[in-house]
PDB file of N, CA and C in Angstrom:
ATOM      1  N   UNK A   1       0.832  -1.201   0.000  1.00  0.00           N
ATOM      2  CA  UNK A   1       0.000   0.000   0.000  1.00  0.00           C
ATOM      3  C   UNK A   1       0.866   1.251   0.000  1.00  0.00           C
ATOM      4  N   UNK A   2       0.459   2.345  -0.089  1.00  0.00           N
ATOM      5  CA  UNK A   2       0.915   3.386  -0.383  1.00  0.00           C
ATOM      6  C   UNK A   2       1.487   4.149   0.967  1.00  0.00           C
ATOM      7  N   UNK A   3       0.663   3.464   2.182  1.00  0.00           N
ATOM      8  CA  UNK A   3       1.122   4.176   3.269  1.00  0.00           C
ATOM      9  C   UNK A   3       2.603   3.672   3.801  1.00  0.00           C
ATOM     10  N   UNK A   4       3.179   2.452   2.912  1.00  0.00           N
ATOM     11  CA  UNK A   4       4.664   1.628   3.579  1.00  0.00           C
ATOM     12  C   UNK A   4       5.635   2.626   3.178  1.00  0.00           C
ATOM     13  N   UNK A   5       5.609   3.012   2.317  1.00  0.00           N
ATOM     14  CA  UNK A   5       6.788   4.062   1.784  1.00  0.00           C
ATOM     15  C   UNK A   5       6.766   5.807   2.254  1.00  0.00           C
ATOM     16  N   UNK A   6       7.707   6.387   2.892  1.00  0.00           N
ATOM     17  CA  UNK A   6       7.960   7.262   3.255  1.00  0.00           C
ATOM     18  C   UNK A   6       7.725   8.292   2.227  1.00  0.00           C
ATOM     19  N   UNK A   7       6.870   9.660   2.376  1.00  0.00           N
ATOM     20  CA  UNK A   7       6.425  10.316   1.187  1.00  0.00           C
ATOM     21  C   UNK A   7       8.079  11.455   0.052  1.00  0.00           C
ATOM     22  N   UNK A   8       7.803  11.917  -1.100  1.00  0.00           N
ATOM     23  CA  UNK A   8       9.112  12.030  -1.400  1.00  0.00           C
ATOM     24  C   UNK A   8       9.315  12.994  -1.004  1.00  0.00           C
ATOM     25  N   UNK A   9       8.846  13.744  -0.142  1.00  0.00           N
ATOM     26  CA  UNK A   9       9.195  15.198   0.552  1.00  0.00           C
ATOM     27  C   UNK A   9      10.404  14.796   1.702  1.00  0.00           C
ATOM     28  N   UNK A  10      10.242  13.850   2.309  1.00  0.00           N
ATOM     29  CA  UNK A  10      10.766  13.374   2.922  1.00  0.00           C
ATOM     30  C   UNK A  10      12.496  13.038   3.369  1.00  0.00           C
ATOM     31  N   UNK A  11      13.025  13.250   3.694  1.00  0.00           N
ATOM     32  CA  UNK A  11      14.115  13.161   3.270  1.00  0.00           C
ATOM     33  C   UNK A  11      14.991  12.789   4.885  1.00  0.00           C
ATOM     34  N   UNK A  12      16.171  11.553   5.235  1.00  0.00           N
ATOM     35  CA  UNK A  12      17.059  11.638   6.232  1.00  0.00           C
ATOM     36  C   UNK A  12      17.628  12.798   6.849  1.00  0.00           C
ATOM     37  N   UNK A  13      18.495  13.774   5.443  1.00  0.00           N
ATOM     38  CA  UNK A  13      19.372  14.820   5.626  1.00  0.00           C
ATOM     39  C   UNK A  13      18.020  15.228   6.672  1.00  0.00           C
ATOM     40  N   UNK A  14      16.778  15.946   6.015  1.00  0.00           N
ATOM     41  CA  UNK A  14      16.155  17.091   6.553  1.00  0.00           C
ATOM     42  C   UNK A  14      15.758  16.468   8.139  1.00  0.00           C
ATOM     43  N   UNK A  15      15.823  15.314   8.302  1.00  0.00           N
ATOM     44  CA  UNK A  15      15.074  14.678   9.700  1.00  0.00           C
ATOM     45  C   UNK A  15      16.356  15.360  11.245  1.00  0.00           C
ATOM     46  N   UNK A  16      14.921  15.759  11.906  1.00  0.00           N
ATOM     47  CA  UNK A  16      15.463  16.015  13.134  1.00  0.00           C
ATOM     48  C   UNK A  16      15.847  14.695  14.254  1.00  0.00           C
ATOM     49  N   UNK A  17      15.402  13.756  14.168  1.00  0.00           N
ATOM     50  CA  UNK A  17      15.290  12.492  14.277  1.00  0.00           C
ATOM     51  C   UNK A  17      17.201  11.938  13.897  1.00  0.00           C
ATOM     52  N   UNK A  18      17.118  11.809  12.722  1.00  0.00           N
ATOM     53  CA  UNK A  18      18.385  11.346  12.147  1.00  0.00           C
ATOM     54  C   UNK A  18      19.618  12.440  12.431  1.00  0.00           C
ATOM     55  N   UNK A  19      19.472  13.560  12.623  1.00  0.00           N
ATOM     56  CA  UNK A  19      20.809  14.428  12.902  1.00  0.00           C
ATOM     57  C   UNK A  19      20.999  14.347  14.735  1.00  0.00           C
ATOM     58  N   UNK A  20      20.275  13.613  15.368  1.00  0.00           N
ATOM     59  CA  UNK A  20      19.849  13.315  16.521  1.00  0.00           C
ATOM     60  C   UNK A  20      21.061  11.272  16.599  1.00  0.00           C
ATOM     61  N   UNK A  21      20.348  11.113  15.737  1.00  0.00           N
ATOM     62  CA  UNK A  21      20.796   9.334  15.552  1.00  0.00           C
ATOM     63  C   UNK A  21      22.571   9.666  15.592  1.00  0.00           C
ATOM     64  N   UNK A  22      23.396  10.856  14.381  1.00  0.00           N
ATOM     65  CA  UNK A  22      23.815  11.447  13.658  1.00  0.00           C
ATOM     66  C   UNK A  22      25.063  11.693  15.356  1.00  0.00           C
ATOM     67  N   UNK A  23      24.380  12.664  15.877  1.00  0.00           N
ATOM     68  CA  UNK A  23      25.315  13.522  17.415  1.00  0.00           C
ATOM     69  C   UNK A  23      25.371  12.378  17.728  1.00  0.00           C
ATOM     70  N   UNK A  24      24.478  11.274  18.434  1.00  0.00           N
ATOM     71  CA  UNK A  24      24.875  10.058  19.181  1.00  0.00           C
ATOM     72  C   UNK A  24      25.953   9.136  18.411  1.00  0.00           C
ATOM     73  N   UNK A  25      26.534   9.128  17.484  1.00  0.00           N
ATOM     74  CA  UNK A  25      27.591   8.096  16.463  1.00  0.00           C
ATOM     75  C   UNK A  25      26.646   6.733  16.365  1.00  0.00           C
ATOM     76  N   UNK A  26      24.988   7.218  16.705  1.00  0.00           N
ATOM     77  CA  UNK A  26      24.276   5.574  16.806  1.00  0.00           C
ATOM     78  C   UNK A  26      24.350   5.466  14.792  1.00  0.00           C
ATOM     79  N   UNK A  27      24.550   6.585  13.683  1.00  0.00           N
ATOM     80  CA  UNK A  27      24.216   5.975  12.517  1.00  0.00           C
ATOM     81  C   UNK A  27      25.470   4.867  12.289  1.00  0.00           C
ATOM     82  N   UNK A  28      26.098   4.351  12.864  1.00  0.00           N
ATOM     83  CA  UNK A  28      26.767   3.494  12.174  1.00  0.00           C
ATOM     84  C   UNK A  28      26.297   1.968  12.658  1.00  0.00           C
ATOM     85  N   UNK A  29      25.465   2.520  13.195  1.00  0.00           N
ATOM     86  CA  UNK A  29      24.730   1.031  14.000  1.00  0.00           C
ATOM     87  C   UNK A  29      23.930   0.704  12.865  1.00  0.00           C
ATOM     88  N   UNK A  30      23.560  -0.786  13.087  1.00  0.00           N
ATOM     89  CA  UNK A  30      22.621  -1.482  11.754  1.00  0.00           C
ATOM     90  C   UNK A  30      21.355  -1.114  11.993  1.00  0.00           C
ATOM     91  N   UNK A  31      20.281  -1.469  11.495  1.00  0.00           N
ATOM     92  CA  UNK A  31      19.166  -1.180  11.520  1.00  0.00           C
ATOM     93  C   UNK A  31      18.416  -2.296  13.449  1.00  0.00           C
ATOM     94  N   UNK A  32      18.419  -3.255  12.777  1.00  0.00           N
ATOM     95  CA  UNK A  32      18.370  -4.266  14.360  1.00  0.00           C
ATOM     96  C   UNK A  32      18.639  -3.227  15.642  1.00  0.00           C
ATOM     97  N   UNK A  33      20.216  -2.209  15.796  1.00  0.00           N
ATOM     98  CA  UNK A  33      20.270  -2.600  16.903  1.00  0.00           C
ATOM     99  C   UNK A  33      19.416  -0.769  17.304  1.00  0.00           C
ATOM    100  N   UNK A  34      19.587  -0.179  15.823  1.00  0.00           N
ATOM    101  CA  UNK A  34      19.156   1.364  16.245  1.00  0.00           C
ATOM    102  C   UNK A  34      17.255   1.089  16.368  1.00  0.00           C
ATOM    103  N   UNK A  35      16.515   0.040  16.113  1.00  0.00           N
ATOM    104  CA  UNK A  35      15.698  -0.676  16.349  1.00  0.00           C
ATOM    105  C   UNK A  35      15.593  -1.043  17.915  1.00  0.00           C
ATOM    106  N   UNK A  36      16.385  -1.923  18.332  1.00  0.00           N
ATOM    107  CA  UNK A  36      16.556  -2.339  19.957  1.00  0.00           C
ATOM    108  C   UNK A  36      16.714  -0.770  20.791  1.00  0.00           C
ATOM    109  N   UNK A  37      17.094   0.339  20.749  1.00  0.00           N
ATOM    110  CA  UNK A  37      17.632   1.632  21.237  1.00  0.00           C
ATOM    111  C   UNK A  37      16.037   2.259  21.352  1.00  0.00           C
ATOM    112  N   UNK A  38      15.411   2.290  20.193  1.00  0.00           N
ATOM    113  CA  UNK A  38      14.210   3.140  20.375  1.00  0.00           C
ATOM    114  C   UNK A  38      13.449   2.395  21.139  1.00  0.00           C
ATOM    115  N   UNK A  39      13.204   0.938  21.111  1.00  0.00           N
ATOM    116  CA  UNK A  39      12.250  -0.065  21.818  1.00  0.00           C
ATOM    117  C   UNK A  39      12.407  -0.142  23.468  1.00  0.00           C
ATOM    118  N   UNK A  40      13.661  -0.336  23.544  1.00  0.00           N
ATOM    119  CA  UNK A  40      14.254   0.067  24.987  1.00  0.00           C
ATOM    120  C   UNK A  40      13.471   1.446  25.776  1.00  0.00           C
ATOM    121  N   UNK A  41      14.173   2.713  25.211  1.00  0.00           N
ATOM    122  CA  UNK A  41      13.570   3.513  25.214  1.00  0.00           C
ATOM    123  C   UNK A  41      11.543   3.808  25.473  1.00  0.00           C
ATOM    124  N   UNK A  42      11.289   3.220  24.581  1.00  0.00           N
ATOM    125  CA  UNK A  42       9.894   3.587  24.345  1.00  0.00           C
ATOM    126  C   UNK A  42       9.146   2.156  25.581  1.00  0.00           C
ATOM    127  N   UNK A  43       9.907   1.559  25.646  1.00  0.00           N
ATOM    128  CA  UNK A  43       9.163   0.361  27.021  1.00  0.00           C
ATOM    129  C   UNK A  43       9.423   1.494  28.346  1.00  0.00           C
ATOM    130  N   UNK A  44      10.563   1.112  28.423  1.00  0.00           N
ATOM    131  CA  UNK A  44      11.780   1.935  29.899  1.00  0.00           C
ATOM    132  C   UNK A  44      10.281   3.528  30.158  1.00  0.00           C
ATOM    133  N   UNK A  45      10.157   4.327  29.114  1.00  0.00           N
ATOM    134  CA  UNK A  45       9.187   4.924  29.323  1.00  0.00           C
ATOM    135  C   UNK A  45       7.687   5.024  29.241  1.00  0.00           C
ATOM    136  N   UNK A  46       7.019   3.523  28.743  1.00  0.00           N
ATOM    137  CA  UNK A  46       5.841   3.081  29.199  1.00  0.00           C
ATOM    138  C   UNK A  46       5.082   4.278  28.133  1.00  0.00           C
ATOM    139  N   UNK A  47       5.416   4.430  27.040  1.00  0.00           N
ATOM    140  CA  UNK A  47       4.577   5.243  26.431  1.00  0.00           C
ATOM    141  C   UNK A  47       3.994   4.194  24.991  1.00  0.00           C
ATOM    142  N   UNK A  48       2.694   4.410  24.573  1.00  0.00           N
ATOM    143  CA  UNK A  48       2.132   3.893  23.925  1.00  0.00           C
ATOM    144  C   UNK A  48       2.666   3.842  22.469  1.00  0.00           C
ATOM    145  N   UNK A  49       3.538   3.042  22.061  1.00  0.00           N
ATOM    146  CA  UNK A  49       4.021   3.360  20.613  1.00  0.00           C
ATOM    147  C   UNK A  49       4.981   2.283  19.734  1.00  0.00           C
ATOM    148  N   UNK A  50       4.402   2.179  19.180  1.00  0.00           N
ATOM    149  CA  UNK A  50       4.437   0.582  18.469  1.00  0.00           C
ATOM    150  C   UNK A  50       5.441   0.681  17.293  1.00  0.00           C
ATOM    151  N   UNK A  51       6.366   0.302  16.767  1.00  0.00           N
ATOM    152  CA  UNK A  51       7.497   0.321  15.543  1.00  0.00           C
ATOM    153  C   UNK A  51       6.927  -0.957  15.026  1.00  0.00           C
ATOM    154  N   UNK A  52       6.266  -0.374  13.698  1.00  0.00           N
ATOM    155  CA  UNK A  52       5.781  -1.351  13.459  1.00  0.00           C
ATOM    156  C   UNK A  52       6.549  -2.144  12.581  1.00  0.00           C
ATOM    157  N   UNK A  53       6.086  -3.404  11.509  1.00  0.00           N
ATOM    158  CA  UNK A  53       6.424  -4.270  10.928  1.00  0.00           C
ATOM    159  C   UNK A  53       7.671  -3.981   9.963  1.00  0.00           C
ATOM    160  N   UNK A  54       7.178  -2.932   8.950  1.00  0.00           N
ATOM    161  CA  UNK A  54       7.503  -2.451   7.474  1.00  0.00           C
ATOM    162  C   UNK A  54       8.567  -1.396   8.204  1.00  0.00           C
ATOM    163  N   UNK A  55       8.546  -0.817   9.249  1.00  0.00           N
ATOM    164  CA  UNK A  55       9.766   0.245   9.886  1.00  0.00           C
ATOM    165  C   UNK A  55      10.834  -1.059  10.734  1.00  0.00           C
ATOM    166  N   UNK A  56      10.598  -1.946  10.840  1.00  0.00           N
ATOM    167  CA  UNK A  56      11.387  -3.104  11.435  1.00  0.00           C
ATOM    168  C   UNK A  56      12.274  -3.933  10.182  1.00  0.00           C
ATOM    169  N   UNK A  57      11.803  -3.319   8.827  1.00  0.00           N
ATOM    170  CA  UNK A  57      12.209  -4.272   7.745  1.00  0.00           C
ATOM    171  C   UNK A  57      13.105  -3.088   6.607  1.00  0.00           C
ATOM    172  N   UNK A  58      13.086  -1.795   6.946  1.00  0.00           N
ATOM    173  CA  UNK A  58      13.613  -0.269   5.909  1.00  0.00           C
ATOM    174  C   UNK A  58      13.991   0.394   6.823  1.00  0.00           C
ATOM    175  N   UNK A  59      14.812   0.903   6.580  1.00  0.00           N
ATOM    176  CA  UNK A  59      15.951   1.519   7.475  1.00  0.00           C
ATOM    177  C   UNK A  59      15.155   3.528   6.828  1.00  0.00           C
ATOM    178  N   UNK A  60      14.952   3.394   5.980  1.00  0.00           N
ATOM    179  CA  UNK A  60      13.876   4.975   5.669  1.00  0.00           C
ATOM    180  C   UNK A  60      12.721   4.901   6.273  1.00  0.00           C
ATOM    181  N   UNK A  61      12.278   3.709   6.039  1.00  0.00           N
ATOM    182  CA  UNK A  61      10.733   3.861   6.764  1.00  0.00           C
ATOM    183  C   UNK A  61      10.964   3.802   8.398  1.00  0.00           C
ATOM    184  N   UNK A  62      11.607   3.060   9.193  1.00  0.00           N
ATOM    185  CA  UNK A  62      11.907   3.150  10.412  1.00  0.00           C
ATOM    186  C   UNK A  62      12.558   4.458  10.755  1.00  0.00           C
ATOM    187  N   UNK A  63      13.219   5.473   9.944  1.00  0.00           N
ATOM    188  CA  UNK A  63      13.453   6.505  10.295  1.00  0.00           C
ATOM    189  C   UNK A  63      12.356   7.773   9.755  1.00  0.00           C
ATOM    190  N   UNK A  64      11.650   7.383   9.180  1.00  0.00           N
ATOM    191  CA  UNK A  64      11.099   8.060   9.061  1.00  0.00           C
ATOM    192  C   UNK A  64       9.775   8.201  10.346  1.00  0.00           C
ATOM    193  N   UNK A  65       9.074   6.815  10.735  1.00  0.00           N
ATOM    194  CA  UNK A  65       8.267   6.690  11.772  1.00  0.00           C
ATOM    195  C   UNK A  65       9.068   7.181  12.595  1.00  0.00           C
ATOM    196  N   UNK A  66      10.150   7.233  13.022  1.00  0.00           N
ATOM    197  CA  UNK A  66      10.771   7.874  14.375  1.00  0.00           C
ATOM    198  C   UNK A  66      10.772   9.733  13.891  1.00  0.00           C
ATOM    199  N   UNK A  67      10.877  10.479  13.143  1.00  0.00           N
ATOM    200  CA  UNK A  67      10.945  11.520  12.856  1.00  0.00           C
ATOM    201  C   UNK A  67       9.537  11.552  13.198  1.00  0.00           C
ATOM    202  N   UNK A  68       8.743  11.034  12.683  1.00  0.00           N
ATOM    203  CA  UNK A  68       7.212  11.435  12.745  1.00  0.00           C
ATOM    204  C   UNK A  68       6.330  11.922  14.506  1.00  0.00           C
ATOM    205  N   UNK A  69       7.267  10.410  15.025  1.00  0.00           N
ATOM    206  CA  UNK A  69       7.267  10.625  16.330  1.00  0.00           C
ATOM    207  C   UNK A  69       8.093  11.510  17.106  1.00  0.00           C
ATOM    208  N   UNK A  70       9.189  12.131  16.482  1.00  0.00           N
ATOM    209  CA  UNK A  70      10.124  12.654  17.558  1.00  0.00           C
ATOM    210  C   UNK A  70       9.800  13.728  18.450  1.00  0.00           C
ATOM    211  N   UNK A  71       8.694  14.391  18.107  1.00  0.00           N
ATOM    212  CA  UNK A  71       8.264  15.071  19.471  1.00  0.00           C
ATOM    213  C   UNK A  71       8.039  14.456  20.615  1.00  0.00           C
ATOM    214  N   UNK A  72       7.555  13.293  20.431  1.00  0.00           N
ATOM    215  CA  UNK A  72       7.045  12.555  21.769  1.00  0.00           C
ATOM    216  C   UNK A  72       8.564  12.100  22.411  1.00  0.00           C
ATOM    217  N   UNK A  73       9.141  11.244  21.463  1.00  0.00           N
ATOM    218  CA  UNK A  73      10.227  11.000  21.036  1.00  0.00           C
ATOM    219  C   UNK A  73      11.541  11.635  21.979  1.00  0.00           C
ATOM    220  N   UNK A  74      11.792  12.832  21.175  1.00  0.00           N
ATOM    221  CA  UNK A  74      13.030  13.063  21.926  1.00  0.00           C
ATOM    222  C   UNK A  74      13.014  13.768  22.846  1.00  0.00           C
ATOM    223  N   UNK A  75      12.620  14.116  23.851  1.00  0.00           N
ATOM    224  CA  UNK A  75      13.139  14.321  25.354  1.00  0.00           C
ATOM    225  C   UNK A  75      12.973  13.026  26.757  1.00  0.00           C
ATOM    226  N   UNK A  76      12.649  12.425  25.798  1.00  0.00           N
ATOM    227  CA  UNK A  76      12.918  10.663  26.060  1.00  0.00           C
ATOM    228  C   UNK A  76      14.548  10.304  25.739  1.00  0.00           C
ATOM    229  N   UNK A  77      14.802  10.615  24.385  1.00  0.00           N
ATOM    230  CA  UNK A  77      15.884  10.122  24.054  1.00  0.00           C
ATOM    231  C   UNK A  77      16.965  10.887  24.505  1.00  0.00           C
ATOM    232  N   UNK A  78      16.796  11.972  24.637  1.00  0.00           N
ATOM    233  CA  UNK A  78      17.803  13.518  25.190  1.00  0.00           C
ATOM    234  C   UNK A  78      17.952  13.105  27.069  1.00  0.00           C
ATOM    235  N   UNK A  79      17.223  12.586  27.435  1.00  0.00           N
ATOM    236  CA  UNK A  79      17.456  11.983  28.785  1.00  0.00           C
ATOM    237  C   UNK A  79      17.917  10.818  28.818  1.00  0.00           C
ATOM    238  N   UNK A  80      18.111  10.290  28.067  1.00  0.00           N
ATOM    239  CA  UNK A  80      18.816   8.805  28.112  1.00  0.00           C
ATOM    240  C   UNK A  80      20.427   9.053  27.630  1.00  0.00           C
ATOM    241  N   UNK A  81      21.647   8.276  28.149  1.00  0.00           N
ATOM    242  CA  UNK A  81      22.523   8.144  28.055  1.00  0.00           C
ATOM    243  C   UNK A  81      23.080   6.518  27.520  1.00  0.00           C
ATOM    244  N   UNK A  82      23.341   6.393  25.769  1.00  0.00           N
ATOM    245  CA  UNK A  82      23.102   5.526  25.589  1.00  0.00           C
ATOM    246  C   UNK A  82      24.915   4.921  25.207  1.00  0.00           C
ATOM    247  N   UNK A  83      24.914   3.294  25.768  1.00  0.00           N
ATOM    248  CA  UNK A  83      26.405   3.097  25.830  1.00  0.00           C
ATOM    249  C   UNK A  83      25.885   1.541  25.263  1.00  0.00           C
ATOM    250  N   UNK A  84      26.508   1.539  23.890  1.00  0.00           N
ATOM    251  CA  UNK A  84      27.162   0.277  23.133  1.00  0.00           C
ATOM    252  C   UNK A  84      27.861  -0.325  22.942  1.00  0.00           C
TER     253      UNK A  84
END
């Protein structure tokens, strides 16, 4: 369907999300583990929010659902101190 693909306005560079991933040195992490980081996160803070299937399988679409979310998002992640 049309909603799996991230729209073409869209873009990594422009994501506040990814220049965020970007300061932490997490982009050199694979998709799996920058996957495990938000899940952690989003349990640890008991907030309602699901990564779903098709963002578990595209490394754009999983960044893009996290941009979408990053209001909720990052002062979750800005309080966490994350060590790999």
């Amino acid at each position: 369907s049309e909603n799996d693909q991230p729209p073409q306005e869209w873009t990594r560079e422009g994501s506040k999300a990814w220049n965020w991933i970007i300061s932490k040195n997490l982009n050199k992490c694979n998709l799996t583990t920058l996957i495990s980081v938000f899940e952690a996160v989003i349990v640890i803070s008991n907030i309602a929010l699901k990564i779903n299937r098709d963002a578990k399988r595209n490394q754009n679409v999983f960044l893009k659902f996290i941009d979408d979310n990053w209001e909720i998002l990052e002062p979750l992640m800005t309080n966490c101190e994350i060590i790999l």
